[in-house]
C-alpha atoms as a PDB file:
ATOM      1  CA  UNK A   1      -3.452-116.706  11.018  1.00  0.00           C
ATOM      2  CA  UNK A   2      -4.063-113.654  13.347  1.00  0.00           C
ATOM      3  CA  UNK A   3      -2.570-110.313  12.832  1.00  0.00           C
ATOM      4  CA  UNK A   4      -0.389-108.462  14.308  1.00  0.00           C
ATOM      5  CA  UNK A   5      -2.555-106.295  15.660  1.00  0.00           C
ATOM      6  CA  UNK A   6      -5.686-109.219  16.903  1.00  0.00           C
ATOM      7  CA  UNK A   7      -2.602-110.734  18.637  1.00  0.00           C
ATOM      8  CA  UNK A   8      -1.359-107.390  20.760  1.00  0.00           C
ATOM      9  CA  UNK A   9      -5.144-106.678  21.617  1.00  0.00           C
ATOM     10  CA  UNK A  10      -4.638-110.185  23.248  1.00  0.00           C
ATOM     11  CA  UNK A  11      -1.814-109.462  24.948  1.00  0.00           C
ATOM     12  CA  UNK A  12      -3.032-106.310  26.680  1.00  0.00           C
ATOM     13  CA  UNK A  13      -6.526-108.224  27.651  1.00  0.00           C
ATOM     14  CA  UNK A  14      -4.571-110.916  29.484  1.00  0.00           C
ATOM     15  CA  UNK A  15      -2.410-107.798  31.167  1.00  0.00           C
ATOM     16  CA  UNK A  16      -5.575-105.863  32.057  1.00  0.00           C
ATOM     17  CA  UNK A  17      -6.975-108.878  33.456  1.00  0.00           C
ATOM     18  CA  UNK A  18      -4.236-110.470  35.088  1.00  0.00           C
ATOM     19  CA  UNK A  19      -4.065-107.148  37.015  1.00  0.00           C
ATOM     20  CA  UNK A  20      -7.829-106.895  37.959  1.00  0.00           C
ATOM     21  CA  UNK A  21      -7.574-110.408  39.306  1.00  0.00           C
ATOM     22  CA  UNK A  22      -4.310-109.734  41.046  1.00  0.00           C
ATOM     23  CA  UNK A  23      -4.600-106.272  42.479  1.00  0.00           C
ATOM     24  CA  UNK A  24      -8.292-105.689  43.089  1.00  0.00           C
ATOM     25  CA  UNK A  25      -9.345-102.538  44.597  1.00  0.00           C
ATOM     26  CA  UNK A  26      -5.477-102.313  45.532  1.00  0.00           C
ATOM     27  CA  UNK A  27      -2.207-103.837  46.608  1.00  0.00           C
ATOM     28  CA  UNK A  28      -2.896-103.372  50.206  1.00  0.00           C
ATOM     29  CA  UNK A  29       0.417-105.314  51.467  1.00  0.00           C
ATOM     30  CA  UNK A  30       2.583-102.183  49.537  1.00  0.00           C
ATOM     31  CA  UNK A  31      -0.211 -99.392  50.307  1.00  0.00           C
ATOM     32  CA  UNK A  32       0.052-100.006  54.285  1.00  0.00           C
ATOM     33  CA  UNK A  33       3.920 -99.969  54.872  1.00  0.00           C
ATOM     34  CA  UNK A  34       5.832 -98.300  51.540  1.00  0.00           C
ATOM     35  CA  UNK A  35       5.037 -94.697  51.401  1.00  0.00           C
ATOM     36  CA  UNK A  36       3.991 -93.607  47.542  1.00  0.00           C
ATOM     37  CA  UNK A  37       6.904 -91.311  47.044  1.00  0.00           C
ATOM     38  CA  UNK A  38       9.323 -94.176  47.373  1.00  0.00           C
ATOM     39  CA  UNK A  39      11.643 -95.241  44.738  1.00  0.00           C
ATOM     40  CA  UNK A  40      13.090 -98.720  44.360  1.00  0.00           C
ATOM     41  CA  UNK A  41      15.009-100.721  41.943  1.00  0.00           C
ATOM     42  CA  UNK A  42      15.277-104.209  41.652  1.00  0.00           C
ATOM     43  CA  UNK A  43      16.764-107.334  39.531  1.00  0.00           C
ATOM     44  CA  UNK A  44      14.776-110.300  37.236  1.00  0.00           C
ATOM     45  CA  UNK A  45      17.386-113.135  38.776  1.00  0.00           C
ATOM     46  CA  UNK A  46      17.538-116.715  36.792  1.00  0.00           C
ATOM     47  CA  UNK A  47      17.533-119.574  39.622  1.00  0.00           C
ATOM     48  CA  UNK A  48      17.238-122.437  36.718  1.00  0.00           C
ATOM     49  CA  UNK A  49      18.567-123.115  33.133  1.00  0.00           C
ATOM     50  CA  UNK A  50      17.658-122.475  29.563  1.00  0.00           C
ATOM     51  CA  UNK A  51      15.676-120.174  27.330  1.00  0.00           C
ATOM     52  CA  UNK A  52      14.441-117.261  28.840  1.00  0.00           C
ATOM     53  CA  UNK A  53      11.012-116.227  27.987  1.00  0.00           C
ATOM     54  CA  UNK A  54       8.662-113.449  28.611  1.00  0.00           C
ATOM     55  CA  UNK A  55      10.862-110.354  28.540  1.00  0.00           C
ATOM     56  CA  UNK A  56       8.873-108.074  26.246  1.00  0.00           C
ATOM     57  CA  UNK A  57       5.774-109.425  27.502  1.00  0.00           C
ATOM     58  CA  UNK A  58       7.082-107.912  31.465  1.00  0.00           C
ATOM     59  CA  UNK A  59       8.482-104.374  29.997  1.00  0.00           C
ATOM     60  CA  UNK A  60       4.662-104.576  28.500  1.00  0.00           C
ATOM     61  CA  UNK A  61       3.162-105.308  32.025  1.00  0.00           C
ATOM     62  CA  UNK A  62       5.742-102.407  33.482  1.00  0.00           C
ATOM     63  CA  UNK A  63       4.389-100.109  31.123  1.00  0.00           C
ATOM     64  CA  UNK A  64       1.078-101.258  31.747  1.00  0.00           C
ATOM     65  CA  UNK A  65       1.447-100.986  35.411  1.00  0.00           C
ATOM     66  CA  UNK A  66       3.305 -97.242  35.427  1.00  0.00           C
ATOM     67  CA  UNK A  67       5.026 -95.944  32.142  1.00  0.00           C
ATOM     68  CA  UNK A  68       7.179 -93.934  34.405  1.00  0.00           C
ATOM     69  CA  UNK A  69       9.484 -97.618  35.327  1.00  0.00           C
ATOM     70  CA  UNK A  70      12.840 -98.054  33.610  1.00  0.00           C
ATOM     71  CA  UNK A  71      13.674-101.297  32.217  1.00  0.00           C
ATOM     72  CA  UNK A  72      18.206-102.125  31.891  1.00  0.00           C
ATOM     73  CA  UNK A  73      17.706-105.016  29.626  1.00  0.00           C
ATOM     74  CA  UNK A  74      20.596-107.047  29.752  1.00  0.00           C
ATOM     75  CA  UNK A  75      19.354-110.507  28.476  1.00  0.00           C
ATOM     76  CA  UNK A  76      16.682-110.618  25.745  1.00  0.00           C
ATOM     77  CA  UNK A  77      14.292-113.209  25.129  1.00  0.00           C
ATOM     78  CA  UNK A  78      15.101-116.321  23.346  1.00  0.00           C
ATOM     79  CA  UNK A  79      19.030-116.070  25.184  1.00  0.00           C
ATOM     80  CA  UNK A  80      20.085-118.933  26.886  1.00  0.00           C
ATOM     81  CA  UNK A  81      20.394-118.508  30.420  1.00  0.00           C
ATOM     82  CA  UNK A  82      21.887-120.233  33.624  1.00  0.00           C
ATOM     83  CA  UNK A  83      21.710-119.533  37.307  1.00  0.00           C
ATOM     84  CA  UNK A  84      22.872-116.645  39.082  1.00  0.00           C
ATOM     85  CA  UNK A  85      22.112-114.368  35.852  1.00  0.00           C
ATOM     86  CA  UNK A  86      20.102-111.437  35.806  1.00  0.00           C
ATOM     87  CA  UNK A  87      17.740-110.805  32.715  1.00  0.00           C
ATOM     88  CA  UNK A  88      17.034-106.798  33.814  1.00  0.00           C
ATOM     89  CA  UNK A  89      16.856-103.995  36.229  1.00  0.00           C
ATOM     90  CA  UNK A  90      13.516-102.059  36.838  1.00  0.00           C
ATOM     91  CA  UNK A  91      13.456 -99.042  38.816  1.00  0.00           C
ATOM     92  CA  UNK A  92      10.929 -97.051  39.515  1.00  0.00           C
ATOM     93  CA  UNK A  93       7.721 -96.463  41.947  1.00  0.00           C
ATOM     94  CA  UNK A  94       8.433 -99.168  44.733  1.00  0.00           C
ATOM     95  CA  UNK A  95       4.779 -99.795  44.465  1.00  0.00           C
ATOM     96  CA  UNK A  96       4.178 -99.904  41.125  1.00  0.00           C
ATOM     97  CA  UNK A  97       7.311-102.892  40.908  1.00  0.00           C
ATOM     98  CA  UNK A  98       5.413-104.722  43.256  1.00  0.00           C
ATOM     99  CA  UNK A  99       1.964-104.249  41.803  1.00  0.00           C
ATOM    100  CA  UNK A 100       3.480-105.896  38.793  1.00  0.00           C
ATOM    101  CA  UNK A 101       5.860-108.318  39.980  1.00  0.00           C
ATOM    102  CA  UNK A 102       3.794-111.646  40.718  1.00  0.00           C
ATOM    103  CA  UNK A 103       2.095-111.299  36.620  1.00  0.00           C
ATOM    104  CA  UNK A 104       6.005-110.190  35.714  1.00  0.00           C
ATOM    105  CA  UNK A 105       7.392-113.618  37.849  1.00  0.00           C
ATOM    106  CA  UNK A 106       4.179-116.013  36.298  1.00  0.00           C
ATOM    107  CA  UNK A 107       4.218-115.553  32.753  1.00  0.00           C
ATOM    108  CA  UNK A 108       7.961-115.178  32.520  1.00  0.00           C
ATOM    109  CA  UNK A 109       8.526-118.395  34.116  1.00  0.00           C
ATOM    110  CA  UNK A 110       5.797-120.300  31.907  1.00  0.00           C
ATOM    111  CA  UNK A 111       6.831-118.792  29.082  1.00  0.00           C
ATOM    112  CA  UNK A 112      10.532-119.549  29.696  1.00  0.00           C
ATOM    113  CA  UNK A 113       9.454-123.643  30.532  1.00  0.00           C
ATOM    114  CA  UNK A 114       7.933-123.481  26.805  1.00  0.00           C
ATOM    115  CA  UNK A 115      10.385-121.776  25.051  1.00  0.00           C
ATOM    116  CA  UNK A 116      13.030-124.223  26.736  1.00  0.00           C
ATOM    117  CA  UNK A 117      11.391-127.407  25.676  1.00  0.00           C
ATOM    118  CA  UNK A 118       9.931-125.932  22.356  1.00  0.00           C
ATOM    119  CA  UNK A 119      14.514-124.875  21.536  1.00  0.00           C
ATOM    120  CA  UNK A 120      15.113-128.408  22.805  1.00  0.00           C
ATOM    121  CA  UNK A 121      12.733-130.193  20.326  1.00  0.00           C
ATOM    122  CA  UNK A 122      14.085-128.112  17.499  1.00  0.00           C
ATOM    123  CA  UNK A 123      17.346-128.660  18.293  1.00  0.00           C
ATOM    124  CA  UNK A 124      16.443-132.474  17.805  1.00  0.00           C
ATOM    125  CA  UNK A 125      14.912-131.340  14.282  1.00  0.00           C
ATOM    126  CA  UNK A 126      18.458-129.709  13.305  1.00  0.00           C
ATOM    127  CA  UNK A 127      19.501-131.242   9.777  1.00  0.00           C
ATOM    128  CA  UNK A 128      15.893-131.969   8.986  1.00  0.00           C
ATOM    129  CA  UNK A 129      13.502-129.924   7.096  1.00  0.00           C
ATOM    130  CA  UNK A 130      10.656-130.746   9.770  1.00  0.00           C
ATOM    131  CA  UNK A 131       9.247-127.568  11.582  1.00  0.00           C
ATOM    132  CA  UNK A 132       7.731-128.235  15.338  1.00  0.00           C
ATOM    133  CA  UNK A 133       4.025-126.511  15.655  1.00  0.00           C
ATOM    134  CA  UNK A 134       2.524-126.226  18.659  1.00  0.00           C
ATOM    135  CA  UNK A 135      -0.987-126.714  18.942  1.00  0.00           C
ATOM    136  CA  UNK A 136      -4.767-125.272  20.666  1.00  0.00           C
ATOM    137  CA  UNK A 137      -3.996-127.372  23.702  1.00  0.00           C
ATOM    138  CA  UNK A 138      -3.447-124.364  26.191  1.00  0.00           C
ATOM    139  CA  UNK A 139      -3.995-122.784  29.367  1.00  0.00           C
ATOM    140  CA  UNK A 140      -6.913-120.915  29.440  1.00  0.00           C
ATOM    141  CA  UNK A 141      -6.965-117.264  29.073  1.00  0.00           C
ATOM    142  CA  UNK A 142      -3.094-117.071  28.471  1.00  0.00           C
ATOM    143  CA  UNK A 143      -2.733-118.671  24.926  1.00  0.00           C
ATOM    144  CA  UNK A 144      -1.143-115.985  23.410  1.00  0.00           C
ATOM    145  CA  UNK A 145       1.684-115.880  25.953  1.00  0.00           C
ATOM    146  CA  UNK A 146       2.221-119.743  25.321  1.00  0.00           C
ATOM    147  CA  UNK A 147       2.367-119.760  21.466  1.00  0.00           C
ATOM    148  CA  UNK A 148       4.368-116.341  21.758  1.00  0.00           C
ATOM    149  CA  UNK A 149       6.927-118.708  23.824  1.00  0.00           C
ATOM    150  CA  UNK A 150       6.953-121.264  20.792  1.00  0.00           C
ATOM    151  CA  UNK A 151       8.528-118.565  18.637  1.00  0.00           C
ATOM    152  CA  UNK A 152      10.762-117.636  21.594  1.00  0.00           C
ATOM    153  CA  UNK A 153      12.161-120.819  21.613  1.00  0.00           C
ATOM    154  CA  UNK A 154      12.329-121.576  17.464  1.00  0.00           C
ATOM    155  CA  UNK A 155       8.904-122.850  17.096  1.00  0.00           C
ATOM    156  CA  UNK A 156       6.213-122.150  14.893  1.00  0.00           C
ATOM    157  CA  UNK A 157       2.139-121.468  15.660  1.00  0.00           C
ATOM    158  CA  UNK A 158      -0.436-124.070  14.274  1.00  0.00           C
ATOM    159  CA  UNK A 159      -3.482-122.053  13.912  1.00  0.00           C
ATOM    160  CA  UNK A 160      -4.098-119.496  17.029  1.00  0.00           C
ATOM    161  CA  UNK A 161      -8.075-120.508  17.564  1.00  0.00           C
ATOM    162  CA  UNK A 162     -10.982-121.953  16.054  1.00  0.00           C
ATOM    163  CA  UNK A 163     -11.592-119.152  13.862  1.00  0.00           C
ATOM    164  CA  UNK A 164      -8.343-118.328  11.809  1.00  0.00           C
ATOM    165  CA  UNK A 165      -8.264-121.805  10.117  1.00  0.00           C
ATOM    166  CA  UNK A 166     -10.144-125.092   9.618  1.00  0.00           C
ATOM    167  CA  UNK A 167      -9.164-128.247  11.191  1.00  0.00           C
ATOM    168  CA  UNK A 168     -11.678-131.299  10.489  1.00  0.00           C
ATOM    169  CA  UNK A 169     -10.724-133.270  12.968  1.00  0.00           C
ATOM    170  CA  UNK A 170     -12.138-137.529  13.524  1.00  0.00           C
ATOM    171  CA  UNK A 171     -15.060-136.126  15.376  1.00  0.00           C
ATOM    172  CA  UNK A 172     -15.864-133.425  12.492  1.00  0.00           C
ATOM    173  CA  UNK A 173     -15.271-136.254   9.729  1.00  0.00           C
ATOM    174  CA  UNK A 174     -17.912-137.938  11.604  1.00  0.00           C
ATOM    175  CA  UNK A 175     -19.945-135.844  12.467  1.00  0.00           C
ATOM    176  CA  UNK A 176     -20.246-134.601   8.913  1.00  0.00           C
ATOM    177  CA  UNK A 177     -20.695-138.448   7.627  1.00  0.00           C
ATOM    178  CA  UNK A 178     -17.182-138.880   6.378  1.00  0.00           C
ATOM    179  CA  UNK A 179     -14.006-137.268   4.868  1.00  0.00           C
ATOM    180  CA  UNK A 180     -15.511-136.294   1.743  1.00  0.00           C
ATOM    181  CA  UNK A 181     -18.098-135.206   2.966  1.00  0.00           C
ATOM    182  CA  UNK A 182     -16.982-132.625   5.469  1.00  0.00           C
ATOM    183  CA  UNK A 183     -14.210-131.872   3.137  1.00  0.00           C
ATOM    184  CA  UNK A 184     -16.819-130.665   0.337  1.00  0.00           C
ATOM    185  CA  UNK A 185     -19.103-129.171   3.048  1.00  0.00           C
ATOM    186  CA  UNK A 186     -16.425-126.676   4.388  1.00  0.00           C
ATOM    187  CA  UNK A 187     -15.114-125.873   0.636  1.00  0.00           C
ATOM    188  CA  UNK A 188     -18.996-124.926   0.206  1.00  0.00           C
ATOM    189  CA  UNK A 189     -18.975-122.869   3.486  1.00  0.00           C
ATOM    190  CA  UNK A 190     -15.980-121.244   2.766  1.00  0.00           C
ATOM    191  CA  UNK A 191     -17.855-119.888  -0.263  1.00  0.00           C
ATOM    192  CA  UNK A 192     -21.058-118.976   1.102  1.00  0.00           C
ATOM    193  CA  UNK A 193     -19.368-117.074   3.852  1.00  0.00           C
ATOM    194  CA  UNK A 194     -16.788-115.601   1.623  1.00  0.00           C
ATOM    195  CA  UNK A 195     -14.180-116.436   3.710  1.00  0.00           C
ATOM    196  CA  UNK A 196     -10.591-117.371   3.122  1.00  0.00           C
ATOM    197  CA  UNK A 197      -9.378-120.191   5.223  1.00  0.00           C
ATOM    198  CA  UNK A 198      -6.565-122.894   5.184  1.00  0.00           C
ATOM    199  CA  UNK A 199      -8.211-126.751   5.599  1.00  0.00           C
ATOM    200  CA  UNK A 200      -6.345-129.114   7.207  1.00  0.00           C
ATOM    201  CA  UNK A 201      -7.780-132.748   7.337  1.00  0.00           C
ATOM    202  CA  UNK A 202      -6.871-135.487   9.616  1.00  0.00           C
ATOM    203  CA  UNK A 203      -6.135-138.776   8.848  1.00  0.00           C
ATOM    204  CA  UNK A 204      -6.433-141.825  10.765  1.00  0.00           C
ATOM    205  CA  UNK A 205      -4.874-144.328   8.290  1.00  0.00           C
ATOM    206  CA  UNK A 206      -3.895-144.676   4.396  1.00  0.00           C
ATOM    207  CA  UNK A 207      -7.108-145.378   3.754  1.00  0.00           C
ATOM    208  CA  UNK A 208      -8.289-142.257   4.725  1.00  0.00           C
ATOM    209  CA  UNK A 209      -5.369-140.534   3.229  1.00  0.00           C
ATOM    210  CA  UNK A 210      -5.909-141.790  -0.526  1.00  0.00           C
ATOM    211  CA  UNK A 211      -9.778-140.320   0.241  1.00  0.00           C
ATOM    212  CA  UNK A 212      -8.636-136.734   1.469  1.00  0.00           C
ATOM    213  CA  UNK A 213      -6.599-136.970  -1.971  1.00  0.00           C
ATOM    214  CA  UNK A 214      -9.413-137.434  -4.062  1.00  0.00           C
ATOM    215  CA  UNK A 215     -10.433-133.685  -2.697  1.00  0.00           C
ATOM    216  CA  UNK A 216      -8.824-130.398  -3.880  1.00  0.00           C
ATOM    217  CA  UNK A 217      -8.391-127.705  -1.954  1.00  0.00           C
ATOM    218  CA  UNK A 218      -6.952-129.484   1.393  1.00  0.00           C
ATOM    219  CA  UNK A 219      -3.503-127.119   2.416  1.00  0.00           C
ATOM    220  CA  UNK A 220      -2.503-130.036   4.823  1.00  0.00           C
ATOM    221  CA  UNK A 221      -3.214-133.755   5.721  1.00  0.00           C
ATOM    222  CA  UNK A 222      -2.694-134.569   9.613  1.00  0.00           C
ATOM    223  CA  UNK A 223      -1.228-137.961  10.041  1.00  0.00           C
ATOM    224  CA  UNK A 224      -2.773-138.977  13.411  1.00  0.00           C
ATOM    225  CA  UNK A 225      -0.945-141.674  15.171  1.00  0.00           C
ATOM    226  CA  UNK A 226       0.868-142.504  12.396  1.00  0.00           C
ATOM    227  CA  UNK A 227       3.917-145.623  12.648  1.00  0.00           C
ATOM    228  CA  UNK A 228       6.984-144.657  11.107  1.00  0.00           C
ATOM    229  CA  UNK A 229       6.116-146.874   8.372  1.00  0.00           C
ATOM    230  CA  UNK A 230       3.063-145.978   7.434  1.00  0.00           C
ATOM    231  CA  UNK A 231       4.510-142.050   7.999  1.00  0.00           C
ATOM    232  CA  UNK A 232       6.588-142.477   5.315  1.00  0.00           C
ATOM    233  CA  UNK A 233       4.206-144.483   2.905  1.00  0.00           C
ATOM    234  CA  UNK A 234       1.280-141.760   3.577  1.00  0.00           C
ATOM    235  CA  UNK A 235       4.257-139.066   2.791  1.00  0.00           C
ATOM    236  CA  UNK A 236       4.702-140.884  -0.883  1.00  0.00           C
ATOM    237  CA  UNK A 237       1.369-141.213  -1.251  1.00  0.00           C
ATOM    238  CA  UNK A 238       0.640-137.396  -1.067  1.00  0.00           C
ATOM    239  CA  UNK A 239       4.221-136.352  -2.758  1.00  0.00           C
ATOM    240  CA  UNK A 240       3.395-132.166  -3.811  1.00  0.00           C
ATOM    241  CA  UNK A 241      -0.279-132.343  -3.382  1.00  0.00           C
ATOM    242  CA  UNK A 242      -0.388-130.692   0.050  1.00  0.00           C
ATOM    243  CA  UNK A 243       1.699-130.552   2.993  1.00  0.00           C
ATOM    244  CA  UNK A 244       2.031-133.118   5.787  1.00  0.00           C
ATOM    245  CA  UNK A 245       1.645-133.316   9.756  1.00  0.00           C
ATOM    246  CA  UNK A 246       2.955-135.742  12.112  1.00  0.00           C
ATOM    247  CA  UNK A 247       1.776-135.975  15.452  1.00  0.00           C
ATOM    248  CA  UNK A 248       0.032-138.110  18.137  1.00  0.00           C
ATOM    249  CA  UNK A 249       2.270-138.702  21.457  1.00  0.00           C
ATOM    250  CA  UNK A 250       5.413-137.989  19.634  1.00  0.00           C
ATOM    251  CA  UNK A 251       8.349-136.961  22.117  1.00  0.00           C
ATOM    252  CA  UNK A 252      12.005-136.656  22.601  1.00  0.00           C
ATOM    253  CA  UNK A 253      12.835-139.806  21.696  1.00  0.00           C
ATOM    254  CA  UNK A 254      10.721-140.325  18.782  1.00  0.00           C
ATOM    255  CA  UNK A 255      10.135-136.614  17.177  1.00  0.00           C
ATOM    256  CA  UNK A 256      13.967-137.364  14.952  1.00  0.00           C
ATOM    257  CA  UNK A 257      12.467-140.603  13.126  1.00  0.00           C
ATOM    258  CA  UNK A 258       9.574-138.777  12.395  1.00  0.00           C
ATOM    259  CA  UNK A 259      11.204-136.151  10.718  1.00  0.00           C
ATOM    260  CA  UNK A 260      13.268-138.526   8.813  1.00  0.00           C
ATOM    261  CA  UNK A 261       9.972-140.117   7.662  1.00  0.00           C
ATOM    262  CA  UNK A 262       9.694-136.876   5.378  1.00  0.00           C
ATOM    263  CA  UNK A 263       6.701-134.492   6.885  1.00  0.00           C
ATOM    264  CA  UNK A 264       6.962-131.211   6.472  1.00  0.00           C
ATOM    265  CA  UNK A 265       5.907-130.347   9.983  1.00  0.00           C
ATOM    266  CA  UNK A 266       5.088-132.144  13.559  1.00  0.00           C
ATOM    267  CA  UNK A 267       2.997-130.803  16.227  1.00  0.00           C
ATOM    268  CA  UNK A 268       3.030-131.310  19.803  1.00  0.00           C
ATOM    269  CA  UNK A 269       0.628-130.618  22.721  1.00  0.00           C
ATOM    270  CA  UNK A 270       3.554-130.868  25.370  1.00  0.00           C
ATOM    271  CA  UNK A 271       5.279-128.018  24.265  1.00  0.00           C
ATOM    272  CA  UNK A 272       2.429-126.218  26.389  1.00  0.00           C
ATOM    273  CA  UNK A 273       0.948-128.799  28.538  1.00  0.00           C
ATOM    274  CA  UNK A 274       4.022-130.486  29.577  1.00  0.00           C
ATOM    275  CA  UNK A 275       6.079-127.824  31.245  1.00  0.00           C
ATOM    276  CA  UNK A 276       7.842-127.582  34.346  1.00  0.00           C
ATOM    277  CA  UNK A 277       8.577-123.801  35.040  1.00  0.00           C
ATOM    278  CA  UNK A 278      11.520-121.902  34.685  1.00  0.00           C
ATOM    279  CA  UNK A 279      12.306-120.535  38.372  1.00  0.00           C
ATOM    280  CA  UNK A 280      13.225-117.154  38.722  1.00  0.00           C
ATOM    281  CA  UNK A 281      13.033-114.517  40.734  1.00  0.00           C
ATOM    282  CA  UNK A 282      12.600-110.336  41.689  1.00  0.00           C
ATOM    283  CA  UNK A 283      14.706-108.897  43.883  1.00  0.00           C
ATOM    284  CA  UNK A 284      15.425-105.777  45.400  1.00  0.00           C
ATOM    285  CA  UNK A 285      18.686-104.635  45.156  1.00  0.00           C
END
């Protein structure tokens, strides 16, 4: 997985370019009627329900913006949250709250839609010893902020990108002329390139599963579309060798049986492409 540090250089390229592409060669709208002496304060107001999102990523943009604003926390991320609350005060530079507000308002209320649905599908996991991942199916430019909502909301992070793990997926299997195959390919890639990377291996059926089996090295086996029967029959069939993944249009109403089919984790796509966002506002006051 990504360090600490790879991940915060991500974080400040999405700020530094979110502003570029907001601001331009200036926020014209505050330059032509607020004078740049003027001090303002003003409130992060919840118009919705559930997990807030996004707060250290905004005192990062605020800081970003003009390290001279003062952030009054008063809610921090991962609280639940209903309408009417407010999340902080930031005072400062009326300009500079304005420069930042719209990138502030955006990612907070993505990231709050993900970290609600990612807390709801955990909550459904409670009693279980399933984990929900989320997965590379993202928006564009802003992954971080999406799988750094998964951990708001209980989550965990599948691999961040191509590069910090190996995934052979149906199309690399064949590609690559088969399981075995691209399984004993990567192990020999992994040594030429001295690199030290987790394979994961999909499976379409048992079939496939007994031949990922007959391979060493594999951290995890991906049951792809998986009924709950065969779930559970792949999940005896690999007992300690490696760990196991559910997923493959699994929802609300189907993620519990999975779990209680015995995988260790289950991923899911529509914990970032299935959102509806948190609404929320920033107000003067």
């Amino acid at each position: 997985m990504i360090t600490e540090d790879q991940f915060q250089k991500e974080i400040q390229l999405i700020i530094a370019n979110a502003i570029r592409e907001d601001v331009g060669d200036g926020d014209h709208s505050s330059l032509a009627c607020i004078p740049e002496e003027a001090k303002g304060k003003a409130k992060l107001l919840v118009k919705d329900e559930g997990i807030i999102g996004g707060v250290d990523f905004a005192k990062q943009v605020f800081e970003y913006v003009d390290p001279n604003l003062k952030i009054e926390l008063l809610v921090p991320d991962g609280s639940s949250v209903k309408y009417g609350d407010i999340v902080f005060y930031v005072s400062g530079s009326s300009q500079s709250i304005l420069k930042a507000e719209r990138l502030v308002l955006n990612a907070m209320q993505r990231m709050s839609a993900i970290a609600t649905k990612t807390k709801s599908y955990v909550q459904l996991l409670e009693g279980t010893s399933t984990k929900i991942l989320d997965t590379r199916k993202t928006t564009p430019g802003i992954r971080a902020l999406e799988k750094w909502a998964v951990k708001i909301g209980g989550g965990e992070n599948h691999r961040f990108a191509l590069y910090d793990m190996i995934m052979l997926k149906d199309n690399h299997i064949d590609f690559a002329g088969g399981i075995s195959q691209a399984i004993q390919k990567t192990k020999q890639y992994l040594i030429d390139t001295n690199k030290n990377l987790k394979i994961i291996v999909e499976a379409r059926n048992l079939k496939e599963v007994k031949e990922i089996l007959q391979s060493e090295g594999v951290y995890r086996i991906l049951l792809d579309n998986f009924s709950f029967d065969d779930t559970r029959k792949a999940v005896a069939l690999i007992g300690d060798q490696c760990l196991t993944e559910s997923s493959g249009g699994i929802n609300e109403n189907t993620i519990r049986d999975y779990a209680n089919c015995g995988v260790d984790y289950i991923s899911s796509g529509a914990l970032t492409h299935s959102v509806h966002n948190m609404d929320l506002s920033l107000k003067a006051v």
